[in-house]
PDB file of N, CA and C in Angstrom:
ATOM      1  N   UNK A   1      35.447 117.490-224.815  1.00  0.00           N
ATOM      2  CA  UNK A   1      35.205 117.434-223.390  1.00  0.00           C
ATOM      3  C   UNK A   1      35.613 116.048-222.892  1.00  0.00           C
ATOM      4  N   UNK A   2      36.114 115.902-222.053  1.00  0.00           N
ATOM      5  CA  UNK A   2      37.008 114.683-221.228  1.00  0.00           C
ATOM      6  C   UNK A   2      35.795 114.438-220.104  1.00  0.00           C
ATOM      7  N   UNK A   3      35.304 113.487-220.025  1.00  0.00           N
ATOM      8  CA  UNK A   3      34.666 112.951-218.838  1.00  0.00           C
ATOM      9  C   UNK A   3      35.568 111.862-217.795  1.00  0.00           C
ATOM     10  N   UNK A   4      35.604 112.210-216.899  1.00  0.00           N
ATOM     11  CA  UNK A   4      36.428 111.647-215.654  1.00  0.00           C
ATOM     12  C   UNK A   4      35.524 110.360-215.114  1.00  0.00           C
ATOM     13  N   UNK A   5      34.543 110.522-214.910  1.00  0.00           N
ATOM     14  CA  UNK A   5      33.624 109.492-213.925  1.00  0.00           C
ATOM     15  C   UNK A   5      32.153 109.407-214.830  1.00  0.00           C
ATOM     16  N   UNK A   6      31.382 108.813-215.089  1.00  0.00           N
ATOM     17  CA  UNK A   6      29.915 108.073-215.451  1.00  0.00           C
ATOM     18  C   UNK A   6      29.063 109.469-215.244  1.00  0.00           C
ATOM     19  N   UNK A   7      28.825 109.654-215.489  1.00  0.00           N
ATOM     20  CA  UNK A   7      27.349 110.688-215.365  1.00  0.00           C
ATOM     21  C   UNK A   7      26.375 110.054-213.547  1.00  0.00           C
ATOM     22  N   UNK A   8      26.643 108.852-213.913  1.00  0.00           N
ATOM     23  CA  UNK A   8      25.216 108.927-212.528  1.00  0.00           C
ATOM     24  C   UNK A   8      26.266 108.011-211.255  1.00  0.00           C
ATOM     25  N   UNK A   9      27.606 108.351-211.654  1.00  0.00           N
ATOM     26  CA  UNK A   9      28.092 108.265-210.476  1.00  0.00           C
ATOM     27  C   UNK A   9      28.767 109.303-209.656  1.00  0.00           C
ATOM     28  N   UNK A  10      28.236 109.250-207.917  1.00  0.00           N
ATOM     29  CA  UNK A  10      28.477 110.604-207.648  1.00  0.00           C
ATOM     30  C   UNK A  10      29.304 110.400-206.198  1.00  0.00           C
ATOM     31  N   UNK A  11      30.382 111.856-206.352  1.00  0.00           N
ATOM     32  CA  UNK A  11      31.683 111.206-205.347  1.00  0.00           C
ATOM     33  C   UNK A  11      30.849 111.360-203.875  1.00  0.00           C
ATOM     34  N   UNK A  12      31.107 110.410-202.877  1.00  0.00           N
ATOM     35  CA  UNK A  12      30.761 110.147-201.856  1.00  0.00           C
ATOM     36  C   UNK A  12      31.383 111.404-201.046  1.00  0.00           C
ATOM     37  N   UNK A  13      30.810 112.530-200.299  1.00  0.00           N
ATOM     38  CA  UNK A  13      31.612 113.667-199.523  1.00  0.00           C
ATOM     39  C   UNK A  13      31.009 113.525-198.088  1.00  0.00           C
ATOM     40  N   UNK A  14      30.171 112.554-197.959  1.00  0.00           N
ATOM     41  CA  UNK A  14      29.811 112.415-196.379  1.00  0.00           C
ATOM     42  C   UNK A  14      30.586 111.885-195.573  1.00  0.00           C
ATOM     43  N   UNK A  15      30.591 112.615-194.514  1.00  0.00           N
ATOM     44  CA  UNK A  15      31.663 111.831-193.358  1.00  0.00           C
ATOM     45  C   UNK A  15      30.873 111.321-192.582  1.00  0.00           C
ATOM     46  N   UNK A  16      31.176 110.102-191.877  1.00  0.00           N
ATOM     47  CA  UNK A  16      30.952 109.067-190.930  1.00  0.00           C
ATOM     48  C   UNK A  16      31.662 109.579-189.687  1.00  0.00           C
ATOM     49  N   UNK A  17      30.307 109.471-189.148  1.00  0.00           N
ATOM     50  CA  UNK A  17      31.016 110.202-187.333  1.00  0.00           C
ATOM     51  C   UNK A  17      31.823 108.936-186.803  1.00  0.00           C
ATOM     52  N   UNK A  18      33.043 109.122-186.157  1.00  0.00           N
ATOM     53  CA  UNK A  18      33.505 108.004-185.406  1.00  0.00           C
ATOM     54  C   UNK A  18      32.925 107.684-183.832  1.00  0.00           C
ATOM     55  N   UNK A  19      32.608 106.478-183.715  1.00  0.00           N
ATOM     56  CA  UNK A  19      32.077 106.303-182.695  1.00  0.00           C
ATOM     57  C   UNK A  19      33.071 106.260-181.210  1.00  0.00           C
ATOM     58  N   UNK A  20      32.807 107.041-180.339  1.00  0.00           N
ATOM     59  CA  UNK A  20      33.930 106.861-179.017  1.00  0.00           C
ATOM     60  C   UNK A  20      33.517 105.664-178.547  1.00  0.00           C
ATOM     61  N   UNK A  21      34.687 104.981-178.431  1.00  0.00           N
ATOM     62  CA  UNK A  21      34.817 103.834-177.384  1.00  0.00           C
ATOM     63  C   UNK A  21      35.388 103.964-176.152  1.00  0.00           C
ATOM     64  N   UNK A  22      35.966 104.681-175.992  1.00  0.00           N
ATOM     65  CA  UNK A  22      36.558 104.780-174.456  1.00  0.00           C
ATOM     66  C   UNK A  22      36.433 106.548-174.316  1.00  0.00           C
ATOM     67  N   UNK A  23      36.192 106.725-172.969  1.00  0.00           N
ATOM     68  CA  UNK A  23      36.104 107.838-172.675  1.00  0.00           C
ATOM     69  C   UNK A  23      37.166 107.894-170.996  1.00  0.00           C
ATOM     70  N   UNK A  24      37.123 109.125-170.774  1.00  0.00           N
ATOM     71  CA  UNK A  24      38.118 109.336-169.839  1.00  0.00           C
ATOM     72  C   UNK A  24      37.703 109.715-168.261  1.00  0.00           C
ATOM     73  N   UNK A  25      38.252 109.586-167.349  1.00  0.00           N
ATOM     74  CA  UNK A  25      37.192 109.998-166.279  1.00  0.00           C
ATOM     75  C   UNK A  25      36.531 111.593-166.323  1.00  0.00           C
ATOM     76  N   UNK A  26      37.462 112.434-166.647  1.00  0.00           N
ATOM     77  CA  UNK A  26      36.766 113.939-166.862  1.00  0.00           C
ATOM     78  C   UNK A  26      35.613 113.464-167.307  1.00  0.00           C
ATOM     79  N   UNK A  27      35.721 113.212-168.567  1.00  0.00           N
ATOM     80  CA  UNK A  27      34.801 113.224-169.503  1.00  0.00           C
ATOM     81  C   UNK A  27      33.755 112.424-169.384  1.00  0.00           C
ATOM     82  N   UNK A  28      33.238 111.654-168.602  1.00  0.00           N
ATOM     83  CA  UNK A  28      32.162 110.468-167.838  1.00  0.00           C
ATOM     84  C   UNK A  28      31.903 111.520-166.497  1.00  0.00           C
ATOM     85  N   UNK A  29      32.692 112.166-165.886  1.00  0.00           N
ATOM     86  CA  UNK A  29      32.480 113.393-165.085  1.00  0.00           C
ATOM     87  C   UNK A  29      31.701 114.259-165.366  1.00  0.00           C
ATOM     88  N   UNK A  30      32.151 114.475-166.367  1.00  0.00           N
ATOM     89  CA  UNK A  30      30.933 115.811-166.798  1.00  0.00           C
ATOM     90  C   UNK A  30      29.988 115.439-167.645  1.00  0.00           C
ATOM     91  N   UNK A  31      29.689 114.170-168.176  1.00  0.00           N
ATOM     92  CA  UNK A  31      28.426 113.582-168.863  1.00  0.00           C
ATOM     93  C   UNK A  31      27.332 113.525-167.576  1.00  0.00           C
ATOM     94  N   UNK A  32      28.085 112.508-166.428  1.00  0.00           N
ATOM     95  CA  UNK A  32      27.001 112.548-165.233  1.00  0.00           C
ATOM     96  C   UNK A  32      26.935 113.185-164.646  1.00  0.00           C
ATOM     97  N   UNK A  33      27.493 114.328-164.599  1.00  0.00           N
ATOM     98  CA  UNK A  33      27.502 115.698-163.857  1.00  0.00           C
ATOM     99  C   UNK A  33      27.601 115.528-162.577  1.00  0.00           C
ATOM    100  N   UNK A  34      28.774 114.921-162.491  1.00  0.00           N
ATOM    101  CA  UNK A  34      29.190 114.732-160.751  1.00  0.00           C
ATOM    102  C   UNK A  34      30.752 115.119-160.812  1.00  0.00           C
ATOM    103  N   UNK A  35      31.112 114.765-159.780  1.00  0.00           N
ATOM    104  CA  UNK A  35      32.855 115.443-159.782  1.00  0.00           C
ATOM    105  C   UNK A  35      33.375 114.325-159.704  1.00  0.00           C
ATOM    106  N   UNK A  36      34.924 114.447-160.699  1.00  0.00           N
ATOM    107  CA  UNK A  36      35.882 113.265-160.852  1.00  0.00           C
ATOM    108  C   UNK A  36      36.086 112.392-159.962  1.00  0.00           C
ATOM    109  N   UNK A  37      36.209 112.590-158.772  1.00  0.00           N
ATOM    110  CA  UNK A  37      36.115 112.196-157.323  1.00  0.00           C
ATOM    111  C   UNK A  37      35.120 111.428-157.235  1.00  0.00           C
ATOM    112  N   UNK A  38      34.016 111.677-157.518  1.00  0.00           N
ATOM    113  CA  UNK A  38      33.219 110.401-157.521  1.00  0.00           C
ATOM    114  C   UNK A  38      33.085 109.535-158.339  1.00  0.00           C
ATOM    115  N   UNK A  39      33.716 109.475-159.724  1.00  0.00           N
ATOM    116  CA  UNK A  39      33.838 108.599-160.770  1.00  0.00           C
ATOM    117  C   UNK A  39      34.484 107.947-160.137  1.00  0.00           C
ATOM    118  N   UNK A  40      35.879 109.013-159.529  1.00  0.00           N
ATOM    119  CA  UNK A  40      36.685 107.479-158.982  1.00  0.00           C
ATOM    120  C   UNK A  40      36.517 106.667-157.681  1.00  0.00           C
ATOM    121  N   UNK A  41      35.300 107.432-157.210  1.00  0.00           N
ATOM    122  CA  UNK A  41      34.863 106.174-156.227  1.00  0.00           C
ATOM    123  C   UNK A  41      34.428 104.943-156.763  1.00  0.00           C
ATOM    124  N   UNK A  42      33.438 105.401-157.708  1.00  0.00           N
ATOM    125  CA  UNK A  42      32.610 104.657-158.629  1.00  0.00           C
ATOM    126  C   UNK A  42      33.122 103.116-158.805  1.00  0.00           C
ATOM    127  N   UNK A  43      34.803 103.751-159.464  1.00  0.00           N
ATOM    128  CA  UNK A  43      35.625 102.929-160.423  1.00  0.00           C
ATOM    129  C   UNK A  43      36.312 101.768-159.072  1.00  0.00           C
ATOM    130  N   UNK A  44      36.232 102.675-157.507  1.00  0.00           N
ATOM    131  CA  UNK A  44      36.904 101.958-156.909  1.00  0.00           C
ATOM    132  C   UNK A  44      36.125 100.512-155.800  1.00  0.00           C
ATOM    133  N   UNK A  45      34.592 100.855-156.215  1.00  0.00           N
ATOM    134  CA  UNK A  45      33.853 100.130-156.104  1.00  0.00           C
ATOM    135  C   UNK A  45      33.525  99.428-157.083  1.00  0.00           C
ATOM    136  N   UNK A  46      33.851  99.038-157.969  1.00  0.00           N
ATOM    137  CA  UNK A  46      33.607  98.431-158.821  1.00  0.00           C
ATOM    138  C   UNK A  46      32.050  98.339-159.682  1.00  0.00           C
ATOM    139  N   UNK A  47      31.974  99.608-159.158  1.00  0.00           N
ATOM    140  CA  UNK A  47      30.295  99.536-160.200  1.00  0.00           C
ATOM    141  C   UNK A  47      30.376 100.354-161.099  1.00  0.00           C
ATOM    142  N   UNK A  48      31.660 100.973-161.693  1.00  0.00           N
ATOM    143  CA  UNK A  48      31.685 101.466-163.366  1.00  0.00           C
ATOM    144  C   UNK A  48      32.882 100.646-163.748  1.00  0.00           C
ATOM    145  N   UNK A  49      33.147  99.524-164.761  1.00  0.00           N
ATOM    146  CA  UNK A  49      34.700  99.144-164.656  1.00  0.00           C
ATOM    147  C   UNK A  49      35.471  99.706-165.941  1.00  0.00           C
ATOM    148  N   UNK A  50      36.761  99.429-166.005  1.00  0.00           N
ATOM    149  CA  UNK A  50      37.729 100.458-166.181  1.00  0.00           C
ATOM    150  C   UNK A  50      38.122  99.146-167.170  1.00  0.00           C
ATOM    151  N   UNK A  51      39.296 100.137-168.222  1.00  0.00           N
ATOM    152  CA  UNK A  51      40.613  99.082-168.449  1.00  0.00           C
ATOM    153  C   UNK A  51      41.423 100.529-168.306  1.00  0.00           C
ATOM    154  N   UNK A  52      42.602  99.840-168.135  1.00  0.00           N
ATOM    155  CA  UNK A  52      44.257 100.980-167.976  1.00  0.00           C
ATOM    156  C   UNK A  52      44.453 100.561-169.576  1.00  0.00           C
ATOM    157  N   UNK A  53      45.349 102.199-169.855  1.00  0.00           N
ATOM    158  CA  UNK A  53      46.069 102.135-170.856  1.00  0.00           C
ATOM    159  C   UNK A  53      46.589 103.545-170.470  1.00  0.00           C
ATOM    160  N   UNK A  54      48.005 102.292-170.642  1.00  0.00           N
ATOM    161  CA  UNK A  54      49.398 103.355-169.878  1.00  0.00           C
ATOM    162  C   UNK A  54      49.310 103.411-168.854  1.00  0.00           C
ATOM    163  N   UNK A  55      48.833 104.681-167.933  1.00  0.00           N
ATOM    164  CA  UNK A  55      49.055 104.958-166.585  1.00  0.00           C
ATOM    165  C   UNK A  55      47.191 105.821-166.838  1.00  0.00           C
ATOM    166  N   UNK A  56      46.416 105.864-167.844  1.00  0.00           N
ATOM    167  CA  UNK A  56      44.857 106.533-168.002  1.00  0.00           C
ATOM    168  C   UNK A  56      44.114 105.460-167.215  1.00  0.00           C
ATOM    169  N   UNK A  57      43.400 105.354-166.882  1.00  0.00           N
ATOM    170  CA  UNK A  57      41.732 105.106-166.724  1.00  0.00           C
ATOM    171  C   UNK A  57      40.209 105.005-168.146  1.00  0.00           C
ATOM    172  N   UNK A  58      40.590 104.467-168.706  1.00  0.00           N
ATOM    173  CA  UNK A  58      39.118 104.770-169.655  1.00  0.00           C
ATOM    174  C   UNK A  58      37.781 103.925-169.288  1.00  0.00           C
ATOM    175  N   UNK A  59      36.816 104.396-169.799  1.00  0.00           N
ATOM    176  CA  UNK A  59      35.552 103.340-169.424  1.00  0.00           C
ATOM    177  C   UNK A  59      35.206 103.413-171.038  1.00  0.00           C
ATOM    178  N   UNK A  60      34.461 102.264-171.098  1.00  0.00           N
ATOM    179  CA  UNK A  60      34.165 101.989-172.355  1.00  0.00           C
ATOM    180  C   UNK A  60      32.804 102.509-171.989  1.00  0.00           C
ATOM    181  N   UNK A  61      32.338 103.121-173.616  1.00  0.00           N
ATOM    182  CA  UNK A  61      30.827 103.772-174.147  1.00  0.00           C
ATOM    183  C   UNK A  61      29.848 102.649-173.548  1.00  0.00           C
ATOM    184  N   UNK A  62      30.026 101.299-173.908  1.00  0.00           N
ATOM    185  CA  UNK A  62      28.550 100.514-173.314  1.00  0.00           C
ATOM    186  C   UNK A  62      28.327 100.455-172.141  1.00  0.00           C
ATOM    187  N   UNK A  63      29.929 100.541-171.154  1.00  0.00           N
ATOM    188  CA  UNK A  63      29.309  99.939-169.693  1.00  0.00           C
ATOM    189  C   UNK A  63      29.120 101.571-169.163  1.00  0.00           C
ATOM    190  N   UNK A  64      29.676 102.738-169.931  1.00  0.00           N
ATOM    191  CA  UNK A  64      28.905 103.406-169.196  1.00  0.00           C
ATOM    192  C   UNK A  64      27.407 103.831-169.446  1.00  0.00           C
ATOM    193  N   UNK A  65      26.712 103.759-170.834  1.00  0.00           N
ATOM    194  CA  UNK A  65      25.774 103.245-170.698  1.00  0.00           C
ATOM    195  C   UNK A  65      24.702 102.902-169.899  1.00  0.00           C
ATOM    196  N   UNK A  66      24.998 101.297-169.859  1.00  0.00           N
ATOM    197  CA  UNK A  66      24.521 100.351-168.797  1.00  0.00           C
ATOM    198  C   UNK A  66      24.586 100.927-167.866  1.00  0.00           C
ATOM    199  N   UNK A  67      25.484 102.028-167.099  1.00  0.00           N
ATOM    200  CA  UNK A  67      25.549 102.361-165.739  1.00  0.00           C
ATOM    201  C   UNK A  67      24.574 103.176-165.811  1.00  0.00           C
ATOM    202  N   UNK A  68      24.549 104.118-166.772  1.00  0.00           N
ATOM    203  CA  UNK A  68      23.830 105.377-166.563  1.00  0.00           C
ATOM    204  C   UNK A  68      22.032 104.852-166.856  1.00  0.00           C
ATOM    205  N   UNK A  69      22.124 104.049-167.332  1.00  0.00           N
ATOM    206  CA  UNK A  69      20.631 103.180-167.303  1.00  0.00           C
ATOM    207  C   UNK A  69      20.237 102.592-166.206  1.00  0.00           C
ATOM    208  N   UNK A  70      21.335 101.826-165.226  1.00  0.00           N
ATOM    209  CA  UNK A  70      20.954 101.038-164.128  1.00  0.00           C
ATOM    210  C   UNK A  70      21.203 102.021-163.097  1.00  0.00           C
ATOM    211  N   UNK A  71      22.201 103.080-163.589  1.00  0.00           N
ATOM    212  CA  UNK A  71      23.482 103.319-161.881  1.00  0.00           C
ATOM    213  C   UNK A  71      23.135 104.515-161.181  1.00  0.00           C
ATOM    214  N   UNK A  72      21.911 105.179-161.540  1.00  0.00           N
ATOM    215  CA  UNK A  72      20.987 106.314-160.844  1.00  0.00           C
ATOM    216  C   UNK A  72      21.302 105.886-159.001  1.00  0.00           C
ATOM    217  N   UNK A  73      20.726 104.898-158.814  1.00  0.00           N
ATOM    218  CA  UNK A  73      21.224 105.140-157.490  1.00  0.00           C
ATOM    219  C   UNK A  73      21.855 105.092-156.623  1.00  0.00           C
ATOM    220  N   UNK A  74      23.137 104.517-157.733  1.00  0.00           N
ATOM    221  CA  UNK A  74      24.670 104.230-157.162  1.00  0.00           C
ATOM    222  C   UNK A  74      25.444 105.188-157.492  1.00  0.00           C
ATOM    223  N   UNK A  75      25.209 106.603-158.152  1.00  0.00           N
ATOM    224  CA  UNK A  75      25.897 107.305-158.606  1.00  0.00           C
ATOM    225  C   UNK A  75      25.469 108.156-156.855  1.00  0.00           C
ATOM    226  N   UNK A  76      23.978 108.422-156.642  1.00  0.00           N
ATOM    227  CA  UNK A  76      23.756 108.847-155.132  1.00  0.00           C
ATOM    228  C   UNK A  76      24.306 108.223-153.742  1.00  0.00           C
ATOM    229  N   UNK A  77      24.806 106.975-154.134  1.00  0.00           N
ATOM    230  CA  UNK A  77      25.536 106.181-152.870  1.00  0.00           C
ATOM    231  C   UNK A  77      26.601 106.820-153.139  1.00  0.00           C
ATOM    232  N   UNK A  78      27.413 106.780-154.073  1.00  0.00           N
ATOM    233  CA  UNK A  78      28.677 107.249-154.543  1.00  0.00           C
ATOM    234  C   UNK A  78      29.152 108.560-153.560  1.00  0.00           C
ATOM    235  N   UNK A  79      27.683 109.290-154.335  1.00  0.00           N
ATOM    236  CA  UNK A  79      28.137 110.991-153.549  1.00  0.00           C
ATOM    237  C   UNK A  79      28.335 111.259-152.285  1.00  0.00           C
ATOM    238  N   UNK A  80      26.706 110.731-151.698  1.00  0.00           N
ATOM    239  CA  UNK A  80      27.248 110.712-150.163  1.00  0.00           C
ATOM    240  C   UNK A  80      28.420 109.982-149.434  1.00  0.00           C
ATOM    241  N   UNK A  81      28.644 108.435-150.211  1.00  0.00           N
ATOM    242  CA  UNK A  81      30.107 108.300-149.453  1.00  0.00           C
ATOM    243  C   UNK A  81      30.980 108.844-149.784  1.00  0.00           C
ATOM    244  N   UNK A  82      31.287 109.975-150.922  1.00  0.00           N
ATOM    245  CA  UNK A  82      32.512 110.352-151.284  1.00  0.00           C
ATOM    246  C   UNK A  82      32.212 111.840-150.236  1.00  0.00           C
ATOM    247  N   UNK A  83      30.904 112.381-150.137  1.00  0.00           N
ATOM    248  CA  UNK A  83      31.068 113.252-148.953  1.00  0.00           C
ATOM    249  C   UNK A  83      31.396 113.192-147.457  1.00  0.00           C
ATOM    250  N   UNK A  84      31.182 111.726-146.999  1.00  0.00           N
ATOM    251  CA  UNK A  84      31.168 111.130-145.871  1.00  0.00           C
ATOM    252  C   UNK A  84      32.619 111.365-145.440  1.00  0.00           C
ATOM    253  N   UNK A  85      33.371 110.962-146.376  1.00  0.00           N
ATOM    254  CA  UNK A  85      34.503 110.408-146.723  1.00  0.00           C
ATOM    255  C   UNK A  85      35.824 111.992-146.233  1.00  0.00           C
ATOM    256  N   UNK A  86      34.743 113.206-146.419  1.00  0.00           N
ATOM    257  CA  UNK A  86      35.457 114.287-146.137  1.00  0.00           C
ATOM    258  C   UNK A  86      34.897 114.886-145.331  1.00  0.00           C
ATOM    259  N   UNK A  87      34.203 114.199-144.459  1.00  0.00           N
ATOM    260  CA  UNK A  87      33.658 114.575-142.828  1.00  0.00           C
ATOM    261  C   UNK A  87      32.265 115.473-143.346  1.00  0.00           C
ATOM    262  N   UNK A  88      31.683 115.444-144.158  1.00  0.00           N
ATOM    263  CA  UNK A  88      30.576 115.587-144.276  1.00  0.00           C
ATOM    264  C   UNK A  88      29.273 114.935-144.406  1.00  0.00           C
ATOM    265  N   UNK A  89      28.505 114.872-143.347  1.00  0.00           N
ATOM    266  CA  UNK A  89      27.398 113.904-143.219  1.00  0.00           C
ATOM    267  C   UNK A  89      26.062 114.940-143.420  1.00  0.00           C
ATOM    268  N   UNK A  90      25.315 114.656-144.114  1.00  0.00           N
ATOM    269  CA  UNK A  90      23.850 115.090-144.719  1.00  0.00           C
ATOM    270  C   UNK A  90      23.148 114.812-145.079  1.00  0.00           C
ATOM    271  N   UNK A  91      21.909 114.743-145.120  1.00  0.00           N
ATOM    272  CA  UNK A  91      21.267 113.742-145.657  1.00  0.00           C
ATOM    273  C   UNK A  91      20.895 114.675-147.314  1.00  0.00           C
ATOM    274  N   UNK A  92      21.720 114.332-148.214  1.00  0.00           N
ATOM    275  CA  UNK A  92      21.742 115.455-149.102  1.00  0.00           C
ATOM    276  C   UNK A  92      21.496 114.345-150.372  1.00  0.00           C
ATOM    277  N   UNK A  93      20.542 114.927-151.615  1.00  0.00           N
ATOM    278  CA  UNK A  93      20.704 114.354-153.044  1.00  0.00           C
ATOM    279  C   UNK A  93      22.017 114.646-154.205  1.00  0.00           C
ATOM    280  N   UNK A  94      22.441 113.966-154.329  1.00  0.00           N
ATOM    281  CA  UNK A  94      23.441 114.325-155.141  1.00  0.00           C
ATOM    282  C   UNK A  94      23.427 114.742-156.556  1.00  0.00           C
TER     283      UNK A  94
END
């Protein structure tokens, strides 16, 4: 009998989840469950920030985060001005 490896060593078969670092506006869209349209208000106010790569938009995992910890009621400013914005005025929760 041929032994390959030690008796009490044993092959590693677990995978390591990769962690996302950048995510895309869809995809920060449908985490906060608002419409792309208001991410990119968000992004154009400067209270989620961005880096470009290529001609994309990504937000990085921490600052959205941080947003979604702090940005509860800037994600509701967001909505109504992005409704305002298409002649709809309400006094509505987003």
């Amino acid at each position: 009998m041929i032994e390959l490896a030690p008796k009490n060593m044993q092959p590693d078969h677990t995978v390591q989840p990769i962690e996302v670092l950048l995510y895309t506006v869809p995809q920060v869209a449908k985490m906060l469950q608002v419409s792309t349209r208001t991410v990119f208000h968000l992004i154009a106010r400067g209270q989620l920030p961005t880096v470009k790569i290529g001609t994309s938009l990504r937000i990085f995992s921490d600052e959205l985060l941080h947003f979604a910890r702090t940005g509860t009621r800037r994600i509701a400013e967001a909505c109504k001005e992005s409704l305002a914005e298409r002649g709809i005025h309400a006094d509505v929760t987003c």
